[in-house]
C-alpha atoms as a PDB file:
ATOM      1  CA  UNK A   1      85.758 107.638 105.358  1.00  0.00           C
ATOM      2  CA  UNK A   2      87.058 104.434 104.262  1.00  0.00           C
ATOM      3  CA  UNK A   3      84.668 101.435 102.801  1.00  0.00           C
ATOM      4  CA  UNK A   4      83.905  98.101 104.304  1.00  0.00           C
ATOM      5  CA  UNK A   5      82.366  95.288 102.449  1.00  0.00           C
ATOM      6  CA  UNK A   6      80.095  92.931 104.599  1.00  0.00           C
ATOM      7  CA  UNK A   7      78.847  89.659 103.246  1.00  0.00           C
ATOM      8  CA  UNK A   8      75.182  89.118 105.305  1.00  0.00           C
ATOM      9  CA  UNK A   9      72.022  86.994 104.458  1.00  0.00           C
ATOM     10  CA  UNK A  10      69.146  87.828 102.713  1.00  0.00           C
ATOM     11  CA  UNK A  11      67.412  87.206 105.577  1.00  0.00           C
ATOM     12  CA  UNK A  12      69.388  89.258 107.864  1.00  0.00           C
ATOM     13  CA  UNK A  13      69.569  91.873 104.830  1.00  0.00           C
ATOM     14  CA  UNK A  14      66.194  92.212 104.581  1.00  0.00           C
ATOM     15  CA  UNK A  15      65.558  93.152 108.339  1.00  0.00           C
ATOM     16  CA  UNK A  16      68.148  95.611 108.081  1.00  0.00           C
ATOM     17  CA  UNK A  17      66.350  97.340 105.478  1.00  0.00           C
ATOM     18  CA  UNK A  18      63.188  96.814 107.420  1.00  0.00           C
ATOM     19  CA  UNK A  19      64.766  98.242 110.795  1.00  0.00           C
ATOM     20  CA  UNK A  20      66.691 101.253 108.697  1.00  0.00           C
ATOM     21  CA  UNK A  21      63.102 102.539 107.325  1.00  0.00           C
ATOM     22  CA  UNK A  22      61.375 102.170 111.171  1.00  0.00           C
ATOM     23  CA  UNK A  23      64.059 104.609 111.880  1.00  0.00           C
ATOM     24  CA  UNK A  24      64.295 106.842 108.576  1.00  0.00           C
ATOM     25  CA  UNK A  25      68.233 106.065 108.003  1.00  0.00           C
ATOM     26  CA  UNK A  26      69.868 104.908 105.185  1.00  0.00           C
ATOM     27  CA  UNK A  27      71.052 101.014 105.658  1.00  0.00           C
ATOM     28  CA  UNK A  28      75.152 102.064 105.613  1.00  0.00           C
ATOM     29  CA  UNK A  29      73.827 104.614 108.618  1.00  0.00           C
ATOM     30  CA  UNK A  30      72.616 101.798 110.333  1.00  0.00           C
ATOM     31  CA  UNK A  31      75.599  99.659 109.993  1.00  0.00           C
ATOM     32  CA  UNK A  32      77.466 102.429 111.013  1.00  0.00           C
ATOM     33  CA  UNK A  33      75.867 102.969 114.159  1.00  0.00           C
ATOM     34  CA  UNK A  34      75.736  99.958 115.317  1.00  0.00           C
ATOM     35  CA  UNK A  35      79.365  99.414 114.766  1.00  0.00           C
ATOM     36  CA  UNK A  36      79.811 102.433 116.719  1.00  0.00           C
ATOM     37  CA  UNK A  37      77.575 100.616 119.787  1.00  0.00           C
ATOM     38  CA  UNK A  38      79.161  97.361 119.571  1.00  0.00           C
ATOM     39  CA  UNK A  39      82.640  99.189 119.732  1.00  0.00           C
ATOM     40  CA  UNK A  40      81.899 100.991 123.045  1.00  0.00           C
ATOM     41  CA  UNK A  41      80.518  97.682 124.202  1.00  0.00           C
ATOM     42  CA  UNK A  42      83.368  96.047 123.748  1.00  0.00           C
ATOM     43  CA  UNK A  43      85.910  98.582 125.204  1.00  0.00           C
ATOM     44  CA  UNK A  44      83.733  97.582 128.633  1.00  0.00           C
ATOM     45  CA  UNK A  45      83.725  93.784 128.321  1.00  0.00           C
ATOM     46  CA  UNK A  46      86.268  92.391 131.004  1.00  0.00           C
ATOM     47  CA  UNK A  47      87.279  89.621 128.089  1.00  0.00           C
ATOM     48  CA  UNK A  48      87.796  92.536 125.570  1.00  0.00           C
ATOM     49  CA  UNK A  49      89.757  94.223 127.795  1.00  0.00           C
ATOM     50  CA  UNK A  50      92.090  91.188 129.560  1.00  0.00           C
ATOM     51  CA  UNK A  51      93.372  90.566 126.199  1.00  0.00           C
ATOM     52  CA  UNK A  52      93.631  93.393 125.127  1.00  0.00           C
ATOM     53  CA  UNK A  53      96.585  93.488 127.457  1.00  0.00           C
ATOM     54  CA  UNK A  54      98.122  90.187 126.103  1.00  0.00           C
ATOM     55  CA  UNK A  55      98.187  91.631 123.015  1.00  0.00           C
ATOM     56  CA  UNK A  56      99.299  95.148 123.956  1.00  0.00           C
ATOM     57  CA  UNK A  57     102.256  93.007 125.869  1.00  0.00           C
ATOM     58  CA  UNK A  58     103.387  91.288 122.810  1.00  0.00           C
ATOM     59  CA  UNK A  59     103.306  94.316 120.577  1.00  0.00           C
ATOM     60  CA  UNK A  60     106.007  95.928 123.142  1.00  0.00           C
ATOM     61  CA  UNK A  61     108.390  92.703 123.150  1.00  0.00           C
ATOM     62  CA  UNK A  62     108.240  93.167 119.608  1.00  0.00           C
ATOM     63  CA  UNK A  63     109.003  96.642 119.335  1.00  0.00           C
ATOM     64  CA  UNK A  64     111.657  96.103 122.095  1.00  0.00           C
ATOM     65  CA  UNK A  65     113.083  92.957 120.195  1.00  0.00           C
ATOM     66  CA  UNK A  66     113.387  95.722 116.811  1.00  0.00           C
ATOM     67  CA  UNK A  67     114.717  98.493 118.924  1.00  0.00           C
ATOM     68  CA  UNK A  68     117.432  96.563 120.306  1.00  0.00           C
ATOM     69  CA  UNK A  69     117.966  95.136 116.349  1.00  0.00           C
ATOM     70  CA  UNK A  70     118.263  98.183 115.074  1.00  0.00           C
ATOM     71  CA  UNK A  71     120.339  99.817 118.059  1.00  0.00           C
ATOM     72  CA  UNK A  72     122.675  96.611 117.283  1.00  0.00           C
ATOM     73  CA  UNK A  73     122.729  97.329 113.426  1.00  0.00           C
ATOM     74  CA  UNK A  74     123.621 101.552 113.773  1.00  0.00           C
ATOM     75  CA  UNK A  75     125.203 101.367 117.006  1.00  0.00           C
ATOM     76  CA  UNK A  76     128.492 104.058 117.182  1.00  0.00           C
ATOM     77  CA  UNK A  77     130.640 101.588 118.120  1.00  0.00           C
ATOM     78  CA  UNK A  78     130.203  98.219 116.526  1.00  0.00           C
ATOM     79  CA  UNK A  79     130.162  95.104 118.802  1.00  0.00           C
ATOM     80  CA  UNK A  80     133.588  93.574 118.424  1.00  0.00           C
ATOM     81  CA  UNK A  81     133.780  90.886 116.381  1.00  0.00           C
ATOM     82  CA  UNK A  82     134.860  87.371 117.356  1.00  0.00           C
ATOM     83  CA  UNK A  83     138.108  86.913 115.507  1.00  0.00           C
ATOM     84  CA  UNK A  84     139.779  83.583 115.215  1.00  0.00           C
ATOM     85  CA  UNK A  85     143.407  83.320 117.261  1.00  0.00           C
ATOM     86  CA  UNK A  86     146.209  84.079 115.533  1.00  0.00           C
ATOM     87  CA  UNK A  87     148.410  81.301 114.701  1.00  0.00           C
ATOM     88  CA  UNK A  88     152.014  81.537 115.418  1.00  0.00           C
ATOM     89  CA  UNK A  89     153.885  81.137 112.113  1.00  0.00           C
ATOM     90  CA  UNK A  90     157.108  79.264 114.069  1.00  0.00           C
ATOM     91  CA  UNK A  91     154.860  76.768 115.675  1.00  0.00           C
ATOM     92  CA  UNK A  92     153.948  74.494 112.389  1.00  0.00           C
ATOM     93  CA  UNK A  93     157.052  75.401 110.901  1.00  0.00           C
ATOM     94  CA  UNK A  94     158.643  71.646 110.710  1.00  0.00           C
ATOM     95  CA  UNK A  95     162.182  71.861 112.708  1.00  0.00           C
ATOM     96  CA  UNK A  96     164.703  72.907 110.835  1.00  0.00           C
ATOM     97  CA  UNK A  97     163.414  75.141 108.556  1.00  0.00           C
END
């Protein structure tokens, strides 16, 4: 179990405590539970759900742009590097020498 620290009014405090005692649970039970509801909710709200793709989208171009970084970083053969021409020594060489 991890801990989660929620900044609410008094007001809204105080009918927490209120509704947690109606049903004989502690307040944290309460929270809990209706974290649990609002969770399943969400997994059913078209909205929820559409961008949950957009995200799930970008996560993969991510993970494909860092695969293909570190494929490029350890591959067996390393790309070939771009090497300047090779300059041919008689060609500057002023006549004569």
């Amino acid at each position: 179990m991890r801990t989660l620290a929620v900044r609410i009014t008094d007001d809204l405090r105080a009918q927490l405590d209120v509704i947690a005692q109606l049903n004989d649970r502690s307040v944290t039970e309460e929270i809990r539970l209706s974290l649990e509801y609002w969770i399943e909710r969400s997994k059913s709200d078209p909205q929820v759900l559409k961008r949950a793709e957009t995200v799930r989208a970008d996560i993969e171009r991510e993970a494909q742009t860092k695969r293909n970084a570190i494929e490029a970083i350890f591959a067996k053969e390393p790309a070939k590097k771009a090497t300047p021409p090779s300059r041919d020594a008689t060609k500057d060489k002023p006549p004569g020498s």
